[in-house]
Protein backbone atom coordinates (compact mmCIF):
# COMPACT_ATOMS: atom_id res chain seq x y z
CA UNK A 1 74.89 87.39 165.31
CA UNK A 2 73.18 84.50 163.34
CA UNK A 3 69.81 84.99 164.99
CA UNK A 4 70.29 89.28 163.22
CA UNK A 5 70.63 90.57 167.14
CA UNK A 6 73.56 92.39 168.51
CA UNK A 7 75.02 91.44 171.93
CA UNK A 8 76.52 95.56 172.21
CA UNK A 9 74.33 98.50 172.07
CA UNK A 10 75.95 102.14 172.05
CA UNK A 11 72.78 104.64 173.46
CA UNK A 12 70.15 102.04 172.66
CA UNK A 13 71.58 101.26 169.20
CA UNK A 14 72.76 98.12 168.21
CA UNK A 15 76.72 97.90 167.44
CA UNK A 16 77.76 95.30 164.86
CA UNK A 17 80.86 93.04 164.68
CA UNK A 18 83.18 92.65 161.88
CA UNK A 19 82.53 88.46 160.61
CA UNK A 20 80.87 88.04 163.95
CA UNK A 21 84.16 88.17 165.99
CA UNK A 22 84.40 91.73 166.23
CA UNK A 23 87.48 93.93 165.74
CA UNK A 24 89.53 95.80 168.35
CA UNK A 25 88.01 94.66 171.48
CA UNK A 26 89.98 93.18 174.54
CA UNK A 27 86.56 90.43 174.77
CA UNK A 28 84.15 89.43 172.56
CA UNK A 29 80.80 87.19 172.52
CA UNK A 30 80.84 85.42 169.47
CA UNK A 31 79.53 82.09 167.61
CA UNK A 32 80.98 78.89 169.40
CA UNK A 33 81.68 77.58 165.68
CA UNK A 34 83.48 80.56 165.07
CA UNK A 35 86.00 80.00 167.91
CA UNK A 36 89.49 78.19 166.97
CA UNK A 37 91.58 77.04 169.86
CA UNK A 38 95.40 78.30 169.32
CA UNK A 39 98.63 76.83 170.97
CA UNK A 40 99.79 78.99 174.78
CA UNK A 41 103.34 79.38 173.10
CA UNK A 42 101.73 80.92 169.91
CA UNK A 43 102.29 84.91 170.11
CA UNK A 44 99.36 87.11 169.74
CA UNK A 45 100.79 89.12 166.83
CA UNK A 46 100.75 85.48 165.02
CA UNK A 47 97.86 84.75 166.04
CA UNK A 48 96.22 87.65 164.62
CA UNK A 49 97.67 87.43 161.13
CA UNK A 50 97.35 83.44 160.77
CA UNK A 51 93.94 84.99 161.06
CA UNK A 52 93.77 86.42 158.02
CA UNK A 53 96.55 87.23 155.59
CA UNK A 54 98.87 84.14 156.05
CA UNK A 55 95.32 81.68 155.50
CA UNK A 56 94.00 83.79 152.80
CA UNK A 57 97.76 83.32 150.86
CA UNK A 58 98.88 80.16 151.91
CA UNK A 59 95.51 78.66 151.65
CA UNK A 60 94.90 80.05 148.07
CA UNK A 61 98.10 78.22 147.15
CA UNK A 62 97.72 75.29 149.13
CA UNK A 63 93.99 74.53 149.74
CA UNK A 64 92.39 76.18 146.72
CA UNK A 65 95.18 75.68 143.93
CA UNK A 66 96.63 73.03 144.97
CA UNK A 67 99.64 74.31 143.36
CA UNK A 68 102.42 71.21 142.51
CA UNK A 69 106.32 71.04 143.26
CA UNK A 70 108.15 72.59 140.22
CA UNK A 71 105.49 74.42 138.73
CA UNK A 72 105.56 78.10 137.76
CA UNK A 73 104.04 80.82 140.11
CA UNK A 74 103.46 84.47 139.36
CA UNK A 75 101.85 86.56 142.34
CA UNK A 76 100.83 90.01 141.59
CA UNK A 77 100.69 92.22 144.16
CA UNK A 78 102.89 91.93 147.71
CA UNK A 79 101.35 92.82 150.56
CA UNK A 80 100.49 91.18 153.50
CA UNK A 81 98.43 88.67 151.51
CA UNK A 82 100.53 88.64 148.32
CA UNK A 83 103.80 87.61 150.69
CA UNK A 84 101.63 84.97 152.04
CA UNK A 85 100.83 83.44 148.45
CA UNK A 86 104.19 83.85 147.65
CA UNK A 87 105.69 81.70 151.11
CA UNK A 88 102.76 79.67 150.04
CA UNK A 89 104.48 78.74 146.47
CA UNK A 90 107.48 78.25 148.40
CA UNK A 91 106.14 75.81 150.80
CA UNK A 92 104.61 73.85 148.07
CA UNK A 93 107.85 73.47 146.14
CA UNK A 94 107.22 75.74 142.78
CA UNK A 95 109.42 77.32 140.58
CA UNK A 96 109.91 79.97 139.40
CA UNK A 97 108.09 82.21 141.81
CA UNK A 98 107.53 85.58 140.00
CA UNK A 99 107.02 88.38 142.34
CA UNK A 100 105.27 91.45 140.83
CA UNK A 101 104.32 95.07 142.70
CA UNK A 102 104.76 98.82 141.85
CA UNK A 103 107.45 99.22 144.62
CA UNK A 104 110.83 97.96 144.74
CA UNK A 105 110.81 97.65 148.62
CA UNK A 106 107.74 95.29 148.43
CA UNK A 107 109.61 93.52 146.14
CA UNK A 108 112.34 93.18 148.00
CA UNK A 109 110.44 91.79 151.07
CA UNK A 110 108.76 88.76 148.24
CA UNK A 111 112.59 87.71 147.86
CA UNK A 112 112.58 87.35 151.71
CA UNK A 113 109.65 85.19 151.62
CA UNK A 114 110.58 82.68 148.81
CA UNK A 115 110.24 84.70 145.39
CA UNK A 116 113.06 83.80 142.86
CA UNK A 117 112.38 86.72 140.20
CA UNK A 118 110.99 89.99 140.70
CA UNK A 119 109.10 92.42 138.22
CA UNK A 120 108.28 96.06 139.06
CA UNK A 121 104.69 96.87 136.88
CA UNK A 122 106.08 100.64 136.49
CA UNK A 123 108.83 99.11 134.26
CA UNK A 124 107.28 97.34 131.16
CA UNK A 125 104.45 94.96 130.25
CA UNK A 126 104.19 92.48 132.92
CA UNK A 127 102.68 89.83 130.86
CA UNK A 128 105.42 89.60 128.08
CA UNK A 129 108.28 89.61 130.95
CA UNK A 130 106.60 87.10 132.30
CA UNK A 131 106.41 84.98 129.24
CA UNK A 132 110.02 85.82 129.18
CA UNK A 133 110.95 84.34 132.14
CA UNK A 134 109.42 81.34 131.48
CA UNK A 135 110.12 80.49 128.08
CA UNK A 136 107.41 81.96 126.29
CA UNK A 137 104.57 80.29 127.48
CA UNK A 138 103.81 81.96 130.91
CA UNK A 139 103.40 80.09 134.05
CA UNK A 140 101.34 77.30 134.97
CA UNK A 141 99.78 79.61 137.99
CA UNK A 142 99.02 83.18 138.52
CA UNK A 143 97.86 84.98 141.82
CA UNK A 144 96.05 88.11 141.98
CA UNK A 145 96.01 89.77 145.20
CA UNK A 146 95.32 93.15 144.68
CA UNK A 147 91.61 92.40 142.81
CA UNK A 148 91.37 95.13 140.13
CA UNK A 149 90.35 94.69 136.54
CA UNK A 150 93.68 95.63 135.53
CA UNK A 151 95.12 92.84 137.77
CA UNK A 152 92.53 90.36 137.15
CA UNK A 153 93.16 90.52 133.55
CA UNK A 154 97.36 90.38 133.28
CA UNK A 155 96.95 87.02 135.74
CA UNK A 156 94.36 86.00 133.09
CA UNK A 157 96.77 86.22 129.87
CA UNK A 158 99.98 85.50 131.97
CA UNK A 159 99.33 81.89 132.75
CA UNK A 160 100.37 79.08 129.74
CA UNK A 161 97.89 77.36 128.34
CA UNK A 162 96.59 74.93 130.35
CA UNK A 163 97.22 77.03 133.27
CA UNK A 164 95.32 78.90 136.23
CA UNK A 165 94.72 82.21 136.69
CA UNK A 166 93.38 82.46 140.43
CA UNK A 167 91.37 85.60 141.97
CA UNK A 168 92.21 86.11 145.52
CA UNK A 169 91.92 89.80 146.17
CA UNK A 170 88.88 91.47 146.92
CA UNK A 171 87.55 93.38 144.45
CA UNK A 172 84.96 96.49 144.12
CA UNK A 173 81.66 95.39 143.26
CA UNK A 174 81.18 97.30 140.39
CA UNK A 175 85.07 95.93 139.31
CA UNK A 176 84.20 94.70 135.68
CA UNK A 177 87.26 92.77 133.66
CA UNK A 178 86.85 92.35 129.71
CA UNK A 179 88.54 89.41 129.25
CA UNK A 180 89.22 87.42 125.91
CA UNK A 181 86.91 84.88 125.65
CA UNK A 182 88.93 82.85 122.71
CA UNK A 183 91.90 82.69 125.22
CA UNK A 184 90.30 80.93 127.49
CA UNK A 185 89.15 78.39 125.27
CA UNK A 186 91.95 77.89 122.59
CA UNK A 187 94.30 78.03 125.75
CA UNK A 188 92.49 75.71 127.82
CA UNK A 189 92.84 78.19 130.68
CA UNK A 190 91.06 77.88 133.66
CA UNK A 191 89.60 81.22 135.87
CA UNK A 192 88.70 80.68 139.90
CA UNK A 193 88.12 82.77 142.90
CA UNK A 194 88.86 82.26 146.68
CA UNK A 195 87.38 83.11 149.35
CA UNK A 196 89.80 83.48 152.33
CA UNK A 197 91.86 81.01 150.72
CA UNK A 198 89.10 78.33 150.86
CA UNK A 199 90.82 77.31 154.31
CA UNK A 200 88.92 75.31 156.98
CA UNK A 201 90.02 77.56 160.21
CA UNK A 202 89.42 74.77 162.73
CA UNK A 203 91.79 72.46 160.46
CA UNK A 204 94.20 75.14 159.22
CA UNK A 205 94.55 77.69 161.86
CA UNK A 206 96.43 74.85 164.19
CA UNK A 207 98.54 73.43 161.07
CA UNK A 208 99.48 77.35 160.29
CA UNK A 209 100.62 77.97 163.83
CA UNK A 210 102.72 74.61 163.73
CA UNK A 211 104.43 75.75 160.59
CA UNK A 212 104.91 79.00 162.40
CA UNK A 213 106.63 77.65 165.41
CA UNK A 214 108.67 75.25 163.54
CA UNK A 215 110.17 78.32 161.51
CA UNK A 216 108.67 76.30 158.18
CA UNK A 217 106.77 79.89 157.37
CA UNK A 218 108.20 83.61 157.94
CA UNK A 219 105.92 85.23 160.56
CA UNK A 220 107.68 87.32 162.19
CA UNK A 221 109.22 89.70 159.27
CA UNK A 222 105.46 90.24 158.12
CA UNK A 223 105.13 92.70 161.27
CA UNK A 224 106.81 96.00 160.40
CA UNK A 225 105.92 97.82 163.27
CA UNK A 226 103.46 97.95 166.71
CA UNK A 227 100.81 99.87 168.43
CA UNK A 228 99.51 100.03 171.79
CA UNK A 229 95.77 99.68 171.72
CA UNK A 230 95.15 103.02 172.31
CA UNK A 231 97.32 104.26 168.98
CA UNK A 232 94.88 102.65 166.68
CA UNK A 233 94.17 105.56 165.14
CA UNK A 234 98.01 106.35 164.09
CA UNK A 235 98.14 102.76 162.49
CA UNK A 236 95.34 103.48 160.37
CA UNK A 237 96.82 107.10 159.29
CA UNK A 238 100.02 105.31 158.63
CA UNK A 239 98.75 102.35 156.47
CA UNK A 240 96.62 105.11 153.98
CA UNK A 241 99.29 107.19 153.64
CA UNK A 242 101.47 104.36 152.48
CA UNK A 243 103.70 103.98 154.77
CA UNK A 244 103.34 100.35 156.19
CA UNK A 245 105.43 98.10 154.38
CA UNK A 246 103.64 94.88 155.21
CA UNK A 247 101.39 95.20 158.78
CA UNK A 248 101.13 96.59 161.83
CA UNK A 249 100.32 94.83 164.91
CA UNK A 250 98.33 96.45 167.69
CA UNK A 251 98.76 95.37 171.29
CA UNK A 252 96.74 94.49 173.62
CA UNK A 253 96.56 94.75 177.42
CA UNK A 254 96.78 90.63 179.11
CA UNK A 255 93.58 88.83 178.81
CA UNK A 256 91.40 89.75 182.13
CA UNK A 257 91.57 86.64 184.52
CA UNK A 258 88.44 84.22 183.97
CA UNK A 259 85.83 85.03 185.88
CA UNK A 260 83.55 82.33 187.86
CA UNK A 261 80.94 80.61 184.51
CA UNK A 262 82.75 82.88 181.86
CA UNK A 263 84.45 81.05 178.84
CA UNK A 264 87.51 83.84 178.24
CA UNK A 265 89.48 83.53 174.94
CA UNK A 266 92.65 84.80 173.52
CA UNK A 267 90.72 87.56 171.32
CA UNK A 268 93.34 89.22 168.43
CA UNK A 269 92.27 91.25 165.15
C-alpha cells in the first residue's frame, strides 16, 4: 500500500498486489483513490479490459496524441493494446489506418476494429511500404505497441516529417534504440511515451464504458475465449504458447453479498 505495508500475509510474509488493486482475487482492500465506480449494466469481462488494454490504446490515441480527423495512422503491433490504438484512430476520424503485425490472423482482427490497410513485417520493409501507402512521406502518426528497439525505431522513421512517432508498449529496461539524430531534426519529428495511455481513470473509465454500451467501440470481439477462476493456470499456458488471439477473460464467482460496515466492489483483473 502507500504507507509500504501489506494488508495479506501468506505464513507471516507479506503478499504484494499488482498497482495496489491486486490481481485474481474475488475482494480486495485497496486505495480509495484507486477505486472507479462502473455502470450495473457494464459486463465484468468489459470491465476488466476498459481496465487496461482499451485505456492504454484508445487513450494513447485520444488523450496523449490527440490524433486529428483525416490524419494518417500506422500501429505496429495488434494485440489487445494495438487493436485498441487502432479503434482508437478510428474513433478519432484518421485515415489511413495502417495495421502492421507478424501474423495474418492479427491482422485480420485490426480490419475488424477500424484498420483500412494491413502490412505483415515478415513480408518486406515496413517503413518503405508505409511510405508507399501514403505517398512517400509516411504518416503523420505512428504507434508502437509492442516496445522493442526494433519497433521503436521503424515508428521513428515511418512518420512524415512533421509527424509523431509515439511509444506505448512497454519495453525491457535494458531496451536501447539507436536512432538518427539528423532525422529528427531535419524532419521536425517529434518522439513521446505513454504511460497507460495518459488516461485519467476516474474521467475515462465511465466515458469508455459509455462508448462500450453504445456499440461506438468493439468490446466484445476483443475476448477470444473464457476461464473459470480456477483454470487460470490453462489461460496463462495458452497465451505463452501463442495461442490467444487477442485475450482471455477469466470468470469469476458473483460478488459475496455486503456484509454489515464493509464497502464491497465489483473487483475484475
Amino acid at each position: 500500500m502507500h504507507d509500504g505495508t501489506a494488508r495479506v500475509k501468506l505464513n507471516g510474509e507479506p503478499v504484494n498486489q499488482m498497482a495496489r488493486i491486486g490481481t485474481f482475487s474475488e475482494e480486495v482492500v485497496c486505495p480509495a483513490e484507486q477505486v472507479v465506480k462502473i455502470r450495473d449494466d457494464l459486463p465484468f469481462s468489459h470491465a476488466a479490459i476498459i481496465g487496461c488494454s482499451v485505456a492504454t490504446g484508445i487513450g494513447a490515441v485520444i488523450r496523449h496524441a490527440r490524433v486529428p480527423a483525416g490524419s494518417s495512422v500506422l500501429v505496429i503491433g495488434c494485440g489487445g493494446v494495438g487493436l485498441n490504438v487502432v479503434q482508437g484512430a478510428r474513433l478519432a476520424g484518421a485515415s489511413p489506418i495502417i495495421a502492421c503485425d507478424l501474423r495474418d490472423n492479427k491482422l485480420d482482427f485490426a480490419k475488424r476494429f477500424g484498420a483500412t490497410h494491413t502490412i505483415n513485417a515478415t513480408a518486406g520493409d515496413v517503413v518503405e511500404r508505409v511510405r508507399a501507402m501514403t505517398g512517400g512521406l509516411g504518416v503523420d502518426t505512428a504507434f508502437d505497441a509492442i516496445g522493442s528497439e526494433q519497433t521503436a525505431l521503424q515508428v521513428i522513421e515511418a512518420v512524415a516529417p512533421g509527424g509523431r512517432a509515439v511509444l506505448v508498449g512497454i519495453p525491457a529496461f535494458a531496451t536501447r534504440a539507436p536512432i538518427n539524430p539528423s532525422q529528427i531534426v531535419y524532419g521536425e519529428k517529434v518522439i513521446s511515451g505513454t504511460y497507460y495511455g495518459s488516461v485519467r481513470p476516474d474521467v475515462d473509465f465511465p466515458i469508455l464504458a459509455d462508448l462500450d454500451l453504445e456499440k461506438k467501440i468493439n468490446l466484445d470481439d476483443l475476448i477470444s475465449r473464457t476461464y473459470r477462476f480456477e483454470e487460470i493456470n490453462e489461460g496463462f499456458r495458452a497465451m505463452l504458447a501463442g495461442e490467444v488471439d487477442r485475450f482471455d477473460a477469466v470468470l469469476y464467482k458473483r460478488p459475496s453479498p455486503r456484509r454489515p460496515g464493509s464497502s464491497v466492489g465489483r473487483a475484475t483483473d
